[in-house]
N, C-alpha and C. Protein backbone atom coordinates (compact mmCIF):
# COMPACT_ATOMS: atom_id res chain seq x y z
N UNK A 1 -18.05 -3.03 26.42
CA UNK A 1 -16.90 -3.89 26.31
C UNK A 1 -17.02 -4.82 25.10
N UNK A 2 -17.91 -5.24 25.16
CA UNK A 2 -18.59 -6.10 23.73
C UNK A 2 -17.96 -5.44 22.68
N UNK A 3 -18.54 -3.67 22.13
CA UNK A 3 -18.18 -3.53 20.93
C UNK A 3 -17.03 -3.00 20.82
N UNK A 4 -15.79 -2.79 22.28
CA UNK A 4 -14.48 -2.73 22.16
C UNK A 4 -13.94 -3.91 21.13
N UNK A 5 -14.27 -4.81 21.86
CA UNK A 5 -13.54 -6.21 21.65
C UNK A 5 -14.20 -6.51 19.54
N UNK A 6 -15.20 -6.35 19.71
CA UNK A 6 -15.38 -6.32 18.47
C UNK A 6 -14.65 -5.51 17.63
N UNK A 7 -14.92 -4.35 17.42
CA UNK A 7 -14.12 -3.34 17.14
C UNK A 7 -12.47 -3.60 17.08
N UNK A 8 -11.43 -3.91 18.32
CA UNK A 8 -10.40 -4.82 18.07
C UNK A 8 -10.39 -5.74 17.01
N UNK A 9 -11.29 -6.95 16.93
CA UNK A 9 -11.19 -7.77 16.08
C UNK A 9 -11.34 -7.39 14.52
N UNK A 10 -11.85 -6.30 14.35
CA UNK A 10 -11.78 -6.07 13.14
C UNK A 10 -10.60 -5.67 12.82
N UNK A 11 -9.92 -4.61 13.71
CA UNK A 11 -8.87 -3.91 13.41
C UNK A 11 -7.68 -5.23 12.99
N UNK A 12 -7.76 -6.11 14.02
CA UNK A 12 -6.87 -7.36 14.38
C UNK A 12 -6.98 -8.11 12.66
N UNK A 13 -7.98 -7.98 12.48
CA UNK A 13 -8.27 -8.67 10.64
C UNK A 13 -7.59 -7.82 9.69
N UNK A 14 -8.16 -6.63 9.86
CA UNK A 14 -7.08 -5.74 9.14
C UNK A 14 -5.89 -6.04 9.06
N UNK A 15 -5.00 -6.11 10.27
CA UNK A 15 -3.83 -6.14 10.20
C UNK A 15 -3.25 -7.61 9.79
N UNK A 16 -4.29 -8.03 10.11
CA UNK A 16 -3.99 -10.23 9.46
C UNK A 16 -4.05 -9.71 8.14
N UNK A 17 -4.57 -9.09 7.44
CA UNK A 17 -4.78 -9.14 5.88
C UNK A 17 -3.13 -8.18 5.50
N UNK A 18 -3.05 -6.87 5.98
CA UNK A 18 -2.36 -6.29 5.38
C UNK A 18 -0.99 -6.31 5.77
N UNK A 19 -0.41 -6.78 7.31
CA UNK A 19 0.74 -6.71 7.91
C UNK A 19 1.25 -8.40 8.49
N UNK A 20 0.23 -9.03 8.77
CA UNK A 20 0.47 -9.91 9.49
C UNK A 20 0.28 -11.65 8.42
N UNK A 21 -0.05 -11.51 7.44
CA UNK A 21 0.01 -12.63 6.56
C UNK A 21 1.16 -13.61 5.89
N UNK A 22 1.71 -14.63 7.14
CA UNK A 22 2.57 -15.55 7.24
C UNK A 22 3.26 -15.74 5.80
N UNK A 23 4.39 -15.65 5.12
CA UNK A 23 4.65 -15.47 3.90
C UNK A 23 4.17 -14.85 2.96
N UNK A 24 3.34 -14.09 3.16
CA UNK A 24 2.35 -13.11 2.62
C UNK A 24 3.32 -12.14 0.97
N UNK A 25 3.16 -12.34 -0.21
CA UNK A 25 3.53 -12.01 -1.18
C UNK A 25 2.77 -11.28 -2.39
N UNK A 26 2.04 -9.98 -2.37
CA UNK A 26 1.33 -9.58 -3.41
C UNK A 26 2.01 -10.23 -4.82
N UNK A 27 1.67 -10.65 -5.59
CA UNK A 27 2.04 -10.79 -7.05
C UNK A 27 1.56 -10.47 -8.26
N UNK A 28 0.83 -9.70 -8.38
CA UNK A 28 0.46 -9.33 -9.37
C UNK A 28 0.86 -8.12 -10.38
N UNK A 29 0.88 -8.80 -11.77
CA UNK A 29 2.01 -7.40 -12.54
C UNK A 29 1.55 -6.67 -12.67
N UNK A 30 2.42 -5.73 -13.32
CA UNK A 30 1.90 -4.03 -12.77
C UNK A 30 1.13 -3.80 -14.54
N UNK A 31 0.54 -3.21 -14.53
CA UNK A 31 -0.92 -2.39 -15.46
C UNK A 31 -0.64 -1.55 -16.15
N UNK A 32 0.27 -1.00 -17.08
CA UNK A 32 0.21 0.37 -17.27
C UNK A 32 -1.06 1.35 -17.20
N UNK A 33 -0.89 2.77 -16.49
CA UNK A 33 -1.60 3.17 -16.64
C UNK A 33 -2.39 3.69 -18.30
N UNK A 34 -3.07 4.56 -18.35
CA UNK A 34 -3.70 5.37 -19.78
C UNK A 34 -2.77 6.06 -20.35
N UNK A 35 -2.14 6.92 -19.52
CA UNK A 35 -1.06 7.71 -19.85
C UNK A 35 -0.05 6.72 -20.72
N UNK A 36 0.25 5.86 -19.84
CA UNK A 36 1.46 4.85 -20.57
C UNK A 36 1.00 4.11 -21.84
N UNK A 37 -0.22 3.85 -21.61
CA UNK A 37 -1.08 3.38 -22.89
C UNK A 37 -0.62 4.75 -23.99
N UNK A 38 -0.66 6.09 -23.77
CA UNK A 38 -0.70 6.78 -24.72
C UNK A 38 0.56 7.19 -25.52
N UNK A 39 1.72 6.73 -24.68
CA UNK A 39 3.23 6.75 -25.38
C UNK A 39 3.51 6.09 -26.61
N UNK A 40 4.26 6.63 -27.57
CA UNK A 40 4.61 5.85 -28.82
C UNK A 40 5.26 4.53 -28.42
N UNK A 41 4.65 3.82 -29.30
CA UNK A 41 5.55 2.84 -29.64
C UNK A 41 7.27 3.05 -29.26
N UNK A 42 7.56 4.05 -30.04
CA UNK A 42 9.50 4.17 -29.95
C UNK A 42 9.41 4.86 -28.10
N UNK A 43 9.03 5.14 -27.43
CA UNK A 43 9.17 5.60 -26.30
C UNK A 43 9.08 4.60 -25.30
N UNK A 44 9.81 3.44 -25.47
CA UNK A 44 9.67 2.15 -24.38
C UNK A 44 9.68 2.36 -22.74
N UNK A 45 8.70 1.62 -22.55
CA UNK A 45 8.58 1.84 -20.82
C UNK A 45 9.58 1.31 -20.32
N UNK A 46 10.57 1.69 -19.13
CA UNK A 46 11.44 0.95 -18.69
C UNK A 46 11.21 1.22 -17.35
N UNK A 47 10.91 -0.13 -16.82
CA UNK A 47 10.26 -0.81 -15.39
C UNK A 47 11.61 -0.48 -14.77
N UNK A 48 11.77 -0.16 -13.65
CA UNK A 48 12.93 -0.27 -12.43
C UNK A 48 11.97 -0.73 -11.21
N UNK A 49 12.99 -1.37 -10.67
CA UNK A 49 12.56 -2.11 -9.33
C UNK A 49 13.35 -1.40 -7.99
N UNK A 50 12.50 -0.79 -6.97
CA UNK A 50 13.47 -0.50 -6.07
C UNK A 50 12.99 -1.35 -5.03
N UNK A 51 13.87 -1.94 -4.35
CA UNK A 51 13.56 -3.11 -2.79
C UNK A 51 14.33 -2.13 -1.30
N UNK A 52 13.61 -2.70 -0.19
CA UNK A 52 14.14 -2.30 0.89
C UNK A 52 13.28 -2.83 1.68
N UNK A 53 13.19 -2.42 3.03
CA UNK A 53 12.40 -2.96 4.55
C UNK A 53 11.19 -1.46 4.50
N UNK A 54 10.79 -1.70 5.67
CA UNK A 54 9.87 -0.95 6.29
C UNK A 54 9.49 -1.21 7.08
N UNK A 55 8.83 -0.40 7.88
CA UNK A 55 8.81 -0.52 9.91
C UNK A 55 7.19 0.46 9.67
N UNK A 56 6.27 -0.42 10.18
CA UNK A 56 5.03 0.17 9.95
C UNK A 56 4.19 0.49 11.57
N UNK A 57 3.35 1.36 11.85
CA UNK A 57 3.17 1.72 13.34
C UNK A 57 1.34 2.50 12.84
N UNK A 58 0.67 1.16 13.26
CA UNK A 58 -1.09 1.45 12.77
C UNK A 58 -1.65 2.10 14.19
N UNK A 59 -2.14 3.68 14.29
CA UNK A 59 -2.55 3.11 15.58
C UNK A 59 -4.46 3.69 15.30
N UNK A 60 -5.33 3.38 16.29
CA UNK A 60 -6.98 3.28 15.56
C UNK A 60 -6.92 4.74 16.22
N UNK A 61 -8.19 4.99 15.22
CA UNK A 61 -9.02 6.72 15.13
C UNK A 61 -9.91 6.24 15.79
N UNK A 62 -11.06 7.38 15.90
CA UNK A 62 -12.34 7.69 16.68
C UNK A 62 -13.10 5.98 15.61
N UNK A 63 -13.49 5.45 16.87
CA UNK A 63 -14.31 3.93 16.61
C UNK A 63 -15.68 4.44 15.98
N UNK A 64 -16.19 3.61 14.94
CA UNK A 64 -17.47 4.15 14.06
C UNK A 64 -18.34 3.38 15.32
N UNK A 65 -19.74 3.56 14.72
CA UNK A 65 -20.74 3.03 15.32
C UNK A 65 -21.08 1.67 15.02
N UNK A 66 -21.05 1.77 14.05
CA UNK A 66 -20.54 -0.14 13.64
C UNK A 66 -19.33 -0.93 14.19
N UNK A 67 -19.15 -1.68 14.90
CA UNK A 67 -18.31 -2.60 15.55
C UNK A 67 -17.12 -3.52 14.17
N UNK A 68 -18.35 -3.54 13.18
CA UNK A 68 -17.56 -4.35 12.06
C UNK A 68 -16.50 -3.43 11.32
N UNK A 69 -16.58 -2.11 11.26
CA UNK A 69 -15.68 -1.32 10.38
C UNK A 69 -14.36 -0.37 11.61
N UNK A 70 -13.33 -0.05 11.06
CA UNK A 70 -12.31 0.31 12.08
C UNK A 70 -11.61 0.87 11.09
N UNK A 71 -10.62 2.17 11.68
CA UNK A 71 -9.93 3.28 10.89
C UNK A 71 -8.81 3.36 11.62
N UNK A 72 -8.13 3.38 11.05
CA UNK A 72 -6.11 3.44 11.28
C UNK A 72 -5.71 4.75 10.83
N UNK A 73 -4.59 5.10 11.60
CA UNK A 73 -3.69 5.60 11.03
C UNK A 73 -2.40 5.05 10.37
N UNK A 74 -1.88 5.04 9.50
CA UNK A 74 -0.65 4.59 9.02
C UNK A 74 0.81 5.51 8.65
N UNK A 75 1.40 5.18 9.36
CA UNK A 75 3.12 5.91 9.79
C UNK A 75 3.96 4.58 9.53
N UNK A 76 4.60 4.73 8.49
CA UNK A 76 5.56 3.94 7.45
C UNK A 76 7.23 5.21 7.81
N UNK A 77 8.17 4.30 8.22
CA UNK A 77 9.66 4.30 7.41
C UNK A 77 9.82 3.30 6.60
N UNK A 78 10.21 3.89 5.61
CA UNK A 78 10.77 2.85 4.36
C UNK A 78 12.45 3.25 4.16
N UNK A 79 13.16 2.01 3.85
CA UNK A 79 14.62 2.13 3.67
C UNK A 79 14.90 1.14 2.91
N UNK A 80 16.16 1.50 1.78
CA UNK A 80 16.22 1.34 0.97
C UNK A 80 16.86 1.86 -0.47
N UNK A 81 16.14 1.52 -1.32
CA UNK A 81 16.40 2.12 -2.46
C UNK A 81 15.00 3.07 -3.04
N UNK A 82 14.06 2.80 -2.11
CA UNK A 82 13.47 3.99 -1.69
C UNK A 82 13.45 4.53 -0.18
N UNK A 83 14.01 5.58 0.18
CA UNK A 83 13.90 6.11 1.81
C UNK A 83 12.83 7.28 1.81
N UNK A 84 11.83 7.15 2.79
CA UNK A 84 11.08 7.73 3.15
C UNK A 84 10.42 7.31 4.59
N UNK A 85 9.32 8.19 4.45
CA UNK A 85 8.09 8.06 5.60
C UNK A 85 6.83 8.33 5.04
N UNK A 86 5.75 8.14 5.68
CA UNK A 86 4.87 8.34 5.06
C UNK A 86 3.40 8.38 5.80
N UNK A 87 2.33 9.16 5.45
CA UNK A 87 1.45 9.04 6.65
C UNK A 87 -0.02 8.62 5.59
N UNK A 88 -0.50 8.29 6.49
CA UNK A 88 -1.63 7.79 5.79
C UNK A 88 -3.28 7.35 6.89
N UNK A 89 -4.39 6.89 5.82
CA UNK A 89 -5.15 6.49 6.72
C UNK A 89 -5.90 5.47 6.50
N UNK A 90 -6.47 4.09 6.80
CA UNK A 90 -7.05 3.09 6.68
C UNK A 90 -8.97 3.00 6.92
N UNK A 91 -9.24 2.73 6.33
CA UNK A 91 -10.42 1.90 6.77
C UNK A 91 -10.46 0.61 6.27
N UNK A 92 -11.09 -0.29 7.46
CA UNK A 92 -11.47 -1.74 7.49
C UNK A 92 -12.81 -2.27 7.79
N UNK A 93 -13.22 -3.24 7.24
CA UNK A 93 -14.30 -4.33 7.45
C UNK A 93 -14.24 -6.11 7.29
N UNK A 94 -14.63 -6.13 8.41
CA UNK A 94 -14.42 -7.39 9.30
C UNK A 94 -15.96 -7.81 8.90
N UNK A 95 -15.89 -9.09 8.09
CA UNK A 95 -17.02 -9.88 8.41
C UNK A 95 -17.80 -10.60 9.27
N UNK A 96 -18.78 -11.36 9.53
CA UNK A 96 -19.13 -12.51 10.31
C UNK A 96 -18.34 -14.14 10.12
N UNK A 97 -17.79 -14.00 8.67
CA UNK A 97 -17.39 -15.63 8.60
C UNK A 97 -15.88 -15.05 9.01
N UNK A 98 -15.57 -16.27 9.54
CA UNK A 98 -13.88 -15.89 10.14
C UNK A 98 -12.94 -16.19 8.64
N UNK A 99 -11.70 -15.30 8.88
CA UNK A 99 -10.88 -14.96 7.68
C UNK A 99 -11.59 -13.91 6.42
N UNK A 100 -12.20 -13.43 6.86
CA UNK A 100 -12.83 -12.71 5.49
C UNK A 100 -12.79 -11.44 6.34
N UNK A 101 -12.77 -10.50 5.34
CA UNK A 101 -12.44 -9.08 5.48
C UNK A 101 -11.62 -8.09 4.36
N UNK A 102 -11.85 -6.80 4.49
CA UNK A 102 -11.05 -6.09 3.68
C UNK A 102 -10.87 -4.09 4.34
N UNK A 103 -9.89 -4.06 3.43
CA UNK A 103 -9.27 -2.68 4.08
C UNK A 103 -9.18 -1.98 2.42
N UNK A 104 -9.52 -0.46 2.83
CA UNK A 104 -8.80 0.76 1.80
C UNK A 104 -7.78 1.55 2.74
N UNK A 105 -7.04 2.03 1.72
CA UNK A 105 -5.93 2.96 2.94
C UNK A 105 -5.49 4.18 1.27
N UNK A 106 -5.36 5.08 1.72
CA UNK A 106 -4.45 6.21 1.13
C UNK A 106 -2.96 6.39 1.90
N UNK A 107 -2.09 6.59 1.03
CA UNK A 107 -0.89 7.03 1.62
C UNK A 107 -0.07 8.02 0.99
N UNK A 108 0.20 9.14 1.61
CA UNK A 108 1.38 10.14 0.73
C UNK A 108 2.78 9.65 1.62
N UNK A 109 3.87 9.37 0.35
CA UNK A 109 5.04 8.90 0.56
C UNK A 109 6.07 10.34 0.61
N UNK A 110 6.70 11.03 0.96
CA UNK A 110 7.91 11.78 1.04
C UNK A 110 8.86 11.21 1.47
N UNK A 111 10.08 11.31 0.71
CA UNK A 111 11.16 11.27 -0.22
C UNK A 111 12.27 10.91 -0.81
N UNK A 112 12.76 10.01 -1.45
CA UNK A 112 13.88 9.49 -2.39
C UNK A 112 13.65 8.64 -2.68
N UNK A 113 13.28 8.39 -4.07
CA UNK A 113 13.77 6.95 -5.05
C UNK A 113 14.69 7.25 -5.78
N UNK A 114 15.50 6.30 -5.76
CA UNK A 114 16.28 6.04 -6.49
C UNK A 114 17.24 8.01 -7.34
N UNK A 115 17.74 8.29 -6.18
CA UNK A 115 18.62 9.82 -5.93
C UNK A 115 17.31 11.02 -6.42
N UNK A 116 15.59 10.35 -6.89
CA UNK A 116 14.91 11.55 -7.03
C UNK A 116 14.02 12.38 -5.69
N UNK A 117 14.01 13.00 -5.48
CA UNK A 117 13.11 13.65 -4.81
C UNK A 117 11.91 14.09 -4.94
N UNK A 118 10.74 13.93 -3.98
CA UNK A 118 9.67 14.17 -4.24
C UNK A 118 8.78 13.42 -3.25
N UNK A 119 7.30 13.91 -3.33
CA UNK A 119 6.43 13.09 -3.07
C UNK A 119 5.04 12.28 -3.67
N UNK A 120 4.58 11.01 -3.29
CA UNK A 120 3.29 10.45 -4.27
C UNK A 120 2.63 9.82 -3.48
N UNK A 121 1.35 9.30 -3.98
CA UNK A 121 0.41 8.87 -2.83
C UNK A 121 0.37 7.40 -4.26
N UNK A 122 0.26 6.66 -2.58
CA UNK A 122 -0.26 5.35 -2.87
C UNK A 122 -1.68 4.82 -2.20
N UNK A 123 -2.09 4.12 -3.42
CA UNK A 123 -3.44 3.59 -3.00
C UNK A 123 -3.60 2.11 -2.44
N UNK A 124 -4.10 1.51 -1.65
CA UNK A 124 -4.36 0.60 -1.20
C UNK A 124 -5.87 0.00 -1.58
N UNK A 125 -5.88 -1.58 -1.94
CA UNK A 125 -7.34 -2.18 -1.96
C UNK A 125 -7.37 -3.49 -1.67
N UNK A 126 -7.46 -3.72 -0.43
CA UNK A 126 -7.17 -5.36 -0.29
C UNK A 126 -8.56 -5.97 0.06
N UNK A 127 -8.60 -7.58 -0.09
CA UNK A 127 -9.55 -8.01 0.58
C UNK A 127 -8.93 -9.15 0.64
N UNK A 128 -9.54 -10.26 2.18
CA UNK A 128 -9.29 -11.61 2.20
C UNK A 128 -10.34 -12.45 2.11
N UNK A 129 -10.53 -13.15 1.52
CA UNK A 129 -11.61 -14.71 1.50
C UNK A 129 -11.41 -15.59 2.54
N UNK A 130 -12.17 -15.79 3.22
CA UNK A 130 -11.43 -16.94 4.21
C UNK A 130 -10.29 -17.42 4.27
N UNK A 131 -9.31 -16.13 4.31
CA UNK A 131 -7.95 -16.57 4.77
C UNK A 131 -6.43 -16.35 3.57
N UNK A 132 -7.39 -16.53 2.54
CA UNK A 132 -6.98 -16.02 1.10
C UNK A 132 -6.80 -14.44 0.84
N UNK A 133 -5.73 -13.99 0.81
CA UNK A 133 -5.39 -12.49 0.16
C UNK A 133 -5.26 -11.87 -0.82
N UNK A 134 -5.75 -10.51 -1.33
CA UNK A 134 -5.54 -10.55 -2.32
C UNK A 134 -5.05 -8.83 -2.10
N UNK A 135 -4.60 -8.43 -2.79
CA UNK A 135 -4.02 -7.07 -2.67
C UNK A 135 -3.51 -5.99 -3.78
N UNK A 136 -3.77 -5.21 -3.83
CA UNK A 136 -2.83 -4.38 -5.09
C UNK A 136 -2.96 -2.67 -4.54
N UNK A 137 -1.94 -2.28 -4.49
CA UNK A 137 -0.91 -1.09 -3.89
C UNK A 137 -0.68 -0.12 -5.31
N UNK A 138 -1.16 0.68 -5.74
CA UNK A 138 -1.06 1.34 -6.98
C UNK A 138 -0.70 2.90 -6.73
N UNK A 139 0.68 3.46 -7.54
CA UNK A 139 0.95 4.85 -7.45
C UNK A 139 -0.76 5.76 -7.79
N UNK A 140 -1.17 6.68 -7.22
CA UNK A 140 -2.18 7.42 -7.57
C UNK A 140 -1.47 8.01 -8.85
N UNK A 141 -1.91 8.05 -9.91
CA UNK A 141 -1.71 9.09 -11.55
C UNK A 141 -1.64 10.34 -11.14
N UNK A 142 -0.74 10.88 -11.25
CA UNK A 142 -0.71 12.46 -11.51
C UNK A 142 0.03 13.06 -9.96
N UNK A 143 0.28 11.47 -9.11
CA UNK A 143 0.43 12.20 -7.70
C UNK A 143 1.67 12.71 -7.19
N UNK A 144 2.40 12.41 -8.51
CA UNK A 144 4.16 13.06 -8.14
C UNK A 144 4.39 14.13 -7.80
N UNK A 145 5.55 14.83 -6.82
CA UNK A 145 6.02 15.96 -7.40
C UNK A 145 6.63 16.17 -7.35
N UNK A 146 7.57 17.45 -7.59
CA UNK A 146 8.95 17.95 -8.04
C UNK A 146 9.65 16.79 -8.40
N UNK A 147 10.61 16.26 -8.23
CA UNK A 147 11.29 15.05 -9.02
C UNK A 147 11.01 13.61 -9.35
N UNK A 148 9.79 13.53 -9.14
CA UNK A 148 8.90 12.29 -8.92
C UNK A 148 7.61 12.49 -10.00
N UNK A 149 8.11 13.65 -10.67
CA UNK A 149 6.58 14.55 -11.25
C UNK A 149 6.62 13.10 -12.60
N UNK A 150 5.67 12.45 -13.00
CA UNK A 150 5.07 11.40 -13.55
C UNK A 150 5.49 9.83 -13.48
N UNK A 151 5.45 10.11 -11.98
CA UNK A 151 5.50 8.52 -11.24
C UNK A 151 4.43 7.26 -11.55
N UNK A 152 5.20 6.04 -11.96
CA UNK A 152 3.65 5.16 -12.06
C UNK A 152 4.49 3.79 -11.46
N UNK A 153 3.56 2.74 -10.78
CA UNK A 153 3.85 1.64 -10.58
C UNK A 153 3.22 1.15 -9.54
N UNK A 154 3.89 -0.28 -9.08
CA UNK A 154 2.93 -0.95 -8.17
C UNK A 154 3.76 -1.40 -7.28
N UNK A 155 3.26 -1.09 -5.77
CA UNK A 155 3.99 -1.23 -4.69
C UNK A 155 3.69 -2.92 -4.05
N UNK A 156 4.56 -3.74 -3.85
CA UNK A 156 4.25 -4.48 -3.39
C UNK A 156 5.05 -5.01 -2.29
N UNK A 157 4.00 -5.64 -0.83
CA UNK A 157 4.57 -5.72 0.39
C UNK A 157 4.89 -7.32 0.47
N UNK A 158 6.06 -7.36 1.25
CA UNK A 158 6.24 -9.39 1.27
C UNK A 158 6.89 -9.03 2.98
N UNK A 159 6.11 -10.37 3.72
CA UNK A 159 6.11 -10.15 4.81
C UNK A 159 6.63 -11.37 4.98
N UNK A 160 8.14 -12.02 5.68
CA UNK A 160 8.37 -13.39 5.67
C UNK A 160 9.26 -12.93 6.69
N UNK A 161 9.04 -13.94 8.08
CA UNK A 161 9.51 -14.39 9.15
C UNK A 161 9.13 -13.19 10.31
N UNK A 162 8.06 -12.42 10.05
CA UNK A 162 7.70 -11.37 10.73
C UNK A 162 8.48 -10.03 10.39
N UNK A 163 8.90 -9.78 9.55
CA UNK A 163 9.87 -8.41 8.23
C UNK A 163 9.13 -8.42 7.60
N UNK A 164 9.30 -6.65 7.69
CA UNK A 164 8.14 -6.15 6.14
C UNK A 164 9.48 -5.57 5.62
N UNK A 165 9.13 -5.97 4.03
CA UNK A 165 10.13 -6.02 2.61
C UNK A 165 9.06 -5.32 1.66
N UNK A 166 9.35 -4.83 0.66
CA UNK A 166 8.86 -4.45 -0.40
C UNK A 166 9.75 -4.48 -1.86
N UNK A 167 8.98 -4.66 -3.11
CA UNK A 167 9.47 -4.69 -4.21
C UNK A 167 8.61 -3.31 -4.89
N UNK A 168 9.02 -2.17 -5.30
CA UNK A 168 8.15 -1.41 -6.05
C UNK A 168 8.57 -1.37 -7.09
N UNK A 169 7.86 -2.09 -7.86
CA UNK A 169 7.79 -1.77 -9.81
C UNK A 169 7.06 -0.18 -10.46
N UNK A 170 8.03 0.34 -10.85
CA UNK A 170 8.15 1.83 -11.14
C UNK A 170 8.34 2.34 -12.23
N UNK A 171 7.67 3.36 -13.35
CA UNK A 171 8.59 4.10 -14.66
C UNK A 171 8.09 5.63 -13.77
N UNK A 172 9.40 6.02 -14.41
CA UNK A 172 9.51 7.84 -14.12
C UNK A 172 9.72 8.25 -15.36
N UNK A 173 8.79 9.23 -15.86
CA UNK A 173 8.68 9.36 -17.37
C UNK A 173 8.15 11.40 -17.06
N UNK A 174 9.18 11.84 -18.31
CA UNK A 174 8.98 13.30 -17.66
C UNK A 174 7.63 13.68 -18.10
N UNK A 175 6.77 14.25 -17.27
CA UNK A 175 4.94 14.71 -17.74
C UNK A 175 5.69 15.98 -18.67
N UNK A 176 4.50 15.93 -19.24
CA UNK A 176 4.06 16.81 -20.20
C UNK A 176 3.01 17.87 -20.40
């Protein structure tokens, strides 16, 4: 029962860091990738923003042997000006000092931004400091396809009044 409850609490941190963080706002600008680094000059990046909600449903995998680490599944609808779903999977670690912790997650997204079709995986890397968040949501390079084929940008989640919102900063640039 001990390393249930433990085990919970990590998961429970997880979700304080990634779903449950009271005005909770990633901000950080988006990076171009290498690729984008490698475009001419005359070939200007042009950022689009798509916003909408999302309805997220974590539920835990087979419990490790460590009490401190815990694995999710992640099942996303997104609506919007991107509509999809999306499945994915988490791992977390829960410290000893309270508020501290961090999660990785993979996610493949299927389908529509902005009238394209396709699918891409997003990466997840968060950690919290005693209570402090920090987060960044990055398209995987190369992970587009069919109408999505050289997707880049940075997904970011804003959680205010218990609603999950997102802003994704995006270029769709045709690969080569």
């Amino acid at each position: 029962m001990k390393n249930y409850r433990r085990t919970r609490t990590a998961w429970i941190a997880c979700l304080g860091l990634c779903l449950s963080v009271p005005g909770f706002t990633q901000s950080q600008p988006a990076v171009p990738n290498s690729s984008q680094a490698n475009l001419s000059q005359k070939e200007a990046i042009v950022m689009n923003h798509a916003k909408g909600t999302f309805e997220v449903k974590l539920s835990p995998l087979t419990a490790d042997s460590d009490p401190s680490l815990g694995r999710m599944s992640i099942d996303k609808q997104i609506h919007g000006d991107l509509e999809a779903t999306t499945k994915g999977e988490m791992m977390s670690f829960m410290s000893s000092v309270k508020g501290s912790a961090g999660y990785v997650a993979m996610e493949k997204v299927s389908g529509t931004l902005a009238g394209h079709q396709g699918t891409f995986v997003l990466q997840h890397s968060a950690t919290m400091t005693r209570g402090t968040p920090e987060m960044s949501i990055t398209v995987v390079p190369d992970s587009g396809t069919d109408q999505l084929v050289g997707l880049t940008g940075k997904f970011t989640i804003i959680i205010a009044d218990g609603k999950h919102s997102y802003d994704f900063e995006y270029s769709l640039t045709a690969s080569h």
